[in-house]
Protein backbone atom coordinates (compact mmCIF):
# COMPACT_ATOMS: atom_id res chain seq x y z
CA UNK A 1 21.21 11.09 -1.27
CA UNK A 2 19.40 13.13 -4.74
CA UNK A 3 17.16 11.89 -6.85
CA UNK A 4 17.89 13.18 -10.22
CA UNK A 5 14.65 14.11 -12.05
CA UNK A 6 14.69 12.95 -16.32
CA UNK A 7 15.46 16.12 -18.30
CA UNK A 8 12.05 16.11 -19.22
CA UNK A 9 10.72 17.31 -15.81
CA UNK A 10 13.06 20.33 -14.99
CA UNK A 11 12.84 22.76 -15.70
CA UNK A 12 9.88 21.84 -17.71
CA UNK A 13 8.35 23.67 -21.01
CA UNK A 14 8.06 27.79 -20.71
CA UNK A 15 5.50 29.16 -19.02
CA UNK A 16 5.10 25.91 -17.09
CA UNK A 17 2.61 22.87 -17.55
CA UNK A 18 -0.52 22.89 -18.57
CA UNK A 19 -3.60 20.39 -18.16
CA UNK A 20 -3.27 19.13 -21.93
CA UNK A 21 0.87 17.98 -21.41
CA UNK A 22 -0.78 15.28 -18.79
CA UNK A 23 -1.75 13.43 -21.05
CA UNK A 24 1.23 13.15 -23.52
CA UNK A 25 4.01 12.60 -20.43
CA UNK A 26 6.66 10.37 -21.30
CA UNK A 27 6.50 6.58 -20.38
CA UNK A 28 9.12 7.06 -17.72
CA UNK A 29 6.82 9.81 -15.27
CA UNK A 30 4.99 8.54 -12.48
CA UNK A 31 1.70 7.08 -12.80
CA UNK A 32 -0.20 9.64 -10.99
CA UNK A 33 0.72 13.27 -11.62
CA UNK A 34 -0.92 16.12 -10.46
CA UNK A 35 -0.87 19.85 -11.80
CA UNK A 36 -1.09 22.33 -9.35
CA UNK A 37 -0.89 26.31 -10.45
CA UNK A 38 1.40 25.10 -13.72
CA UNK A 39 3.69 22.92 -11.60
CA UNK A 40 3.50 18.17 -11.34
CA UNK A 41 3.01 16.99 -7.98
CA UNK A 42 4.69 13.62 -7.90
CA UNK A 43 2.10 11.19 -5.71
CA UNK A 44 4.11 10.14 -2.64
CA UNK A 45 4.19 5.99 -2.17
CA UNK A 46 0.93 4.79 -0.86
CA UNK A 47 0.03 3.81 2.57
CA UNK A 48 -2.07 0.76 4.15
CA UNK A 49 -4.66 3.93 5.20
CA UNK A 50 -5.03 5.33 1.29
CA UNK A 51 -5.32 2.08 0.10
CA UNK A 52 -7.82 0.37 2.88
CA UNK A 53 -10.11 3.91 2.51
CA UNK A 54 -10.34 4.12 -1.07
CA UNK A 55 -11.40 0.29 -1.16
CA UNK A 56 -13.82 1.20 1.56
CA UNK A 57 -15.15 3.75 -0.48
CA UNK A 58 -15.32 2.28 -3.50
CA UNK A 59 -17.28 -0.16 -2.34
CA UNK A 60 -19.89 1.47 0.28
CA UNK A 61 -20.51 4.47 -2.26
CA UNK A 62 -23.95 3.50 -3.57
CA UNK A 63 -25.04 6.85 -6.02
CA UNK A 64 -28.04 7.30 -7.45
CA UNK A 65 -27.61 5.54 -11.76
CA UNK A 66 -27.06 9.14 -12.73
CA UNK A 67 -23.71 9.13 -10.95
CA UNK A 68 -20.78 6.87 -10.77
CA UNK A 69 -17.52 6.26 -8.90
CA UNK A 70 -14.53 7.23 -10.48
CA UNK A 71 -11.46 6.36 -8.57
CA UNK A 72 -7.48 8.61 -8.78
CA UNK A 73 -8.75 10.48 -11.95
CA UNK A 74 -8.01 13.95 -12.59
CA UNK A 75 -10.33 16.79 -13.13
CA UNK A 76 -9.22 19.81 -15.48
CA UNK A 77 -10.52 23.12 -13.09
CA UNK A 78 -8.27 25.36 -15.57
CA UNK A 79 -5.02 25.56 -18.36
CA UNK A 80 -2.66 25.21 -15.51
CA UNK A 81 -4.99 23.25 -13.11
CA UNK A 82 -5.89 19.28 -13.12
CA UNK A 83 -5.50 17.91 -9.30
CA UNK A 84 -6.34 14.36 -9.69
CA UNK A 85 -8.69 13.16 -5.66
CA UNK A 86 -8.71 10.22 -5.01
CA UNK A 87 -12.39 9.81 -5.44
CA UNK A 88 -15.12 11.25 -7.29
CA UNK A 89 -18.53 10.92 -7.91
CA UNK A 90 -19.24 12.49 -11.68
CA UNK A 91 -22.21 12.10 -13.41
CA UNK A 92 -23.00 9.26 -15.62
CA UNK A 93 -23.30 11.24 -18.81
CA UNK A 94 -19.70 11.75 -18.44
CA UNK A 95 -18.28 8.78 -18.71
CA UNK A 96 -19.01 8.39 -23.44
CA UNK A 97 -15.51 7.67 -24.11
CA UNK A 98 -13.45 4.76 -22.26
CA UNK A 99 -10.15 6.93 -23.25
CA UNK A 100 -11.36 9.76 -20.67
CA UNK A 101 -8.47 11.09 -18.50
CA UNK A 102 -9.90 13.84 -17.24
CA UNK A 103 -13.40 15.24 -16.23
CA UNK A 104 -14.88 19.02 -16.35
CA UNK A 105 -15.81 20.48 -12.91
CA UNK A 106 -19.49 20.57 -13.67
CA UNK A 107 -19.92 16.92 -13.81
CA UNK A 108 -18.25 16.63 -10.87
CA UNK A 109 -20.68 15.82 -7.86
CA UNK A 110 -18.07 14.97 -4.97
CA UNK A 111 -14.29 15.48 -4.32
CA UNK A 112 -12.68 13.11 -2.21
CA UNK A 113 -9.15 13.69 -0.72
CA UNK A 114 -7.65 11.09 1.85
CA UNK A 115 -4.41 13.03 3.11
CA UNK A 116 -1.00 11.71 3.41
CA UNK A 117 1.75 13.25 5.44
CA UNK A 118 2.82 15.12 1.98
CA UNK A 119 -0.26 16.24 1.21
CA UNK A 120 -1.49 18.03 4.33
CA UNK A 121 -1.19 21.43 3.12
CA UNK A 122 -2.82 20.76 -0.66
CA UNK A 123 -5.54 18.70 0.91
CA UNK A 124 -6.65 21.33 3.63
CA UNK A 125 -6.18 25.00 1.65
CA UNK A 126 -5.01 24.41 -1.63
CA UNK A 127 -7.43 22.01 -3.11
CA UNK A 128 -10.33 23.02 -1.59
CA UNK A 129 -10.15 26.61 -2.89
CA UNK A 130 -9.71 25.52 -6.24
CA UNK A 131 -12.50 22.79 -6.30
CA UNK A 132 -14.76 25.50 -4.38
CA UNK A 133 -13.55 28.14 -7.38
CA UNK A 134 -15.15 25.20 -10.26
CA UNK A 135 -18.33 25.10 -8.31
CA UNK A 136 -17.91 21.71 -6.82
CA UNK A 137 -20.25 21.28 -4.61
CA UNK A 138 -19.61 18.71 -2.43
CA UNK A 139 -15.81 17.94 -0.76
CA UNK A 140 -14.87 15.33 1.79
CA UNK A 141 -11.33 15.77 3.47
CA UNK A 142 -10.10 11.92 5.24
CA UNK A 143 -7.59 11.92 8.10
CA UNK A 144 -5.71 9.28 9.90
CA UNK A 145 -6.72 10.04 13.45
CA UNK A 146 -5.12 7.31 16.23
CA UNK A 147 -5.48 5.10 13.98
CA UNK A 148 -8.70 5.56 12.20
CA UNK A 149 -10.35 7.30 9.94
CA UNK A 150 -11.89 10.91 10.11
CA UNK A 151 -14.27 12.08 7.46
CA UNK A 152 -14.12 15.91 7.66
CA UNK A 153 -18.21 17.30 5.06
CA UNK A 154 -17.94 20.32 3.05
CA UNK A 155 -20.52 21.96 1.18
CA UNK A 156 -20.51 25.12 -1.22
CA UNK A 157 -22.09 28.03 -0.45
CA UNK A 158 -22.87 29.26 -3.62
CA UNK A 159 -22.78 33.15 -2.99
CA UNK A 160 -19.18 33.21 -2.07
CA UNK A 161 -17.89 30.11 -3.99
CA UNK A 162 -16.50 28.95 -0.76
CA UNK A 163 -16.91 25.65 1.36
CA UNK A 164 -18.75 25.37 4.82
CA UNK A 165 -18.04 22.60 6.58
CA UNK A 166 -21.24 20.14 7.58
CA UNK A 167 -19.86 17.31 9.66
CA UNK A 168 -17.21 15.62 11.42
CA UNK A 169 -17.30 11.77 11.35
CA UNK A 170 -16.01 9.32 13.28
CA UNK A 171 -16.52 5.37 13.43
CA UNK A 172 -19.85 6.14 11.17
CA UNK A 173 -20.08 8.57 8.01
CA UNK A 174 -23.93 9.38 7.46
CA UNK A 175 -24.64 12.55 5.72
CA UNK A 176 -26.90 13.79 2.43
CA UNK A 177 -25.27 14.79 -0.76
CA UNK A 178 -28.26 15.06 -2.45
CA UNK A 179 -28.74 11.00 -1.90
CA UNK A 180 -28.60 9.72 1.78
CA UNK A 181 -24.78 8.22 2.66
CA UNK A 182 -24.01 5.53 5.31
CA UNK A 183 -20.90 4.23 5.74
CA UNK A 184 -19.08 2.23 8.16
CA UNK A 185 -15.81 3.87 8.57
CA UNK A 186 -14.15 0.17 9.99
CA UNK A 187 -10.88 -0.54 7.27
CA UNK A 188 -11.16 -4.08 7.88
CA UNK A 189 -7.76 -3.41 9.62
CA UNK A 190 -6.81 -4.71 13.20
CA UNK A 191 -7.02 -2.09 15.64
CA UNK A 192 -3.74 -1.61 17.95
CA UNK A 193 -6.05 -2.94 20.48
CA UNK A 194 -6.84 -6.00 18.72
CA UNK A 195 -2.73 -6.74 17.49
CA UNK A 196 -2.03 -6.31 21.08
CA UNK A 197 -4.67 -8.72 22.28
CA UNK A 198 -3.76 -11.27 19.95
CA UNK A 199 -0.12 -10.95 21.03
């Protein structure tokens, strides 16, 4: 079985897509497009994980008042670049206009990616070299691991505009991103343990 795309996605305007079309796509396109190197990324159905981590986040993310959450908005790295993480933390300042789509990389604090089976490649080479390229300067990569999260810490090295990784967290996220982080990685989710108990 196809899926036959509206005439407005293929092939698309010359020279490809650029981070200014976002924003004028037509009522029928997907809620949450991406643009990666001129080309949308449809976002694949969510799963229980996505949804359980980002509410985790959400909630246990306690920034200093200079920075806020911003949750499955896009930031503009380039003309043909807007990936949209799931999370961010972007400063304050940032946040003047209630229409905002999009945010600039240098008000971007954190990058947050929680990876789904259709992301895997994006989320672990393609993203990170473009965030790392704006001068983000913090990244966190989530994986479903046997059933439970895995926080994987990056942190730009300045000098070579690249990422060095600072942790691996399991059951417990505590790091510094220039404020002190302590999470509880438990979704609030029975454990296969726990179903299997019960049953």
């Amino acid at each position: 079985m196809t899926t036959a795309f509206p005439d407005w996605f293929y092939p698309g305007p010359p020279g490809g897509w650029t981070a200014e079309m976002l924003d004028h796509l037509p009522p029928d396109a997907p809620r949450h497009v991406e643009l990666i190197d001129g080309s949308l990324i449809m976002m694949s159905p969510q799963t229980a994980f996505h949804m359980l981590m980002l509410r985790l986040l959400e909630r246990e993310l306690t920034p200093p008042p200079d920075l806020c959450v911003a949750r499955e908005m896009s930031v503009t790295l380039g003309l043909r670049q807007r990936p949209e993480p799931d999370i961010m933390l972007v400063k304050s300042m940032a946040l003047t206009d209630l229409k905002t789509t999009s945010f600039k990389p240098e008000d971007v604090h954190l990058v947050v990616e929680v990876v789904s089976a259709d992301s895997v490649e994006r989320d672990r080479t393609t993203k990170p070299i473009k965030y790392s390229n704006a001068g983000i300067r913090y990244m966190w990569r989530i994986e479903l691991e046997d059933q439970e999260p895995v926080v994987y810490t990056f942190e730009l090295e300045p000098s070579v505009k690249a990422y060095v990784p600072t942790g691996i967290h399991r059951k417990r996220l505590k790091t510094h991103i220039g404020f002190d982080v302590d999470i509880d990685l438990s979704l609030g989710w029975p454990t296969t343990e726990a179903r299997s108990s019960a049953e």
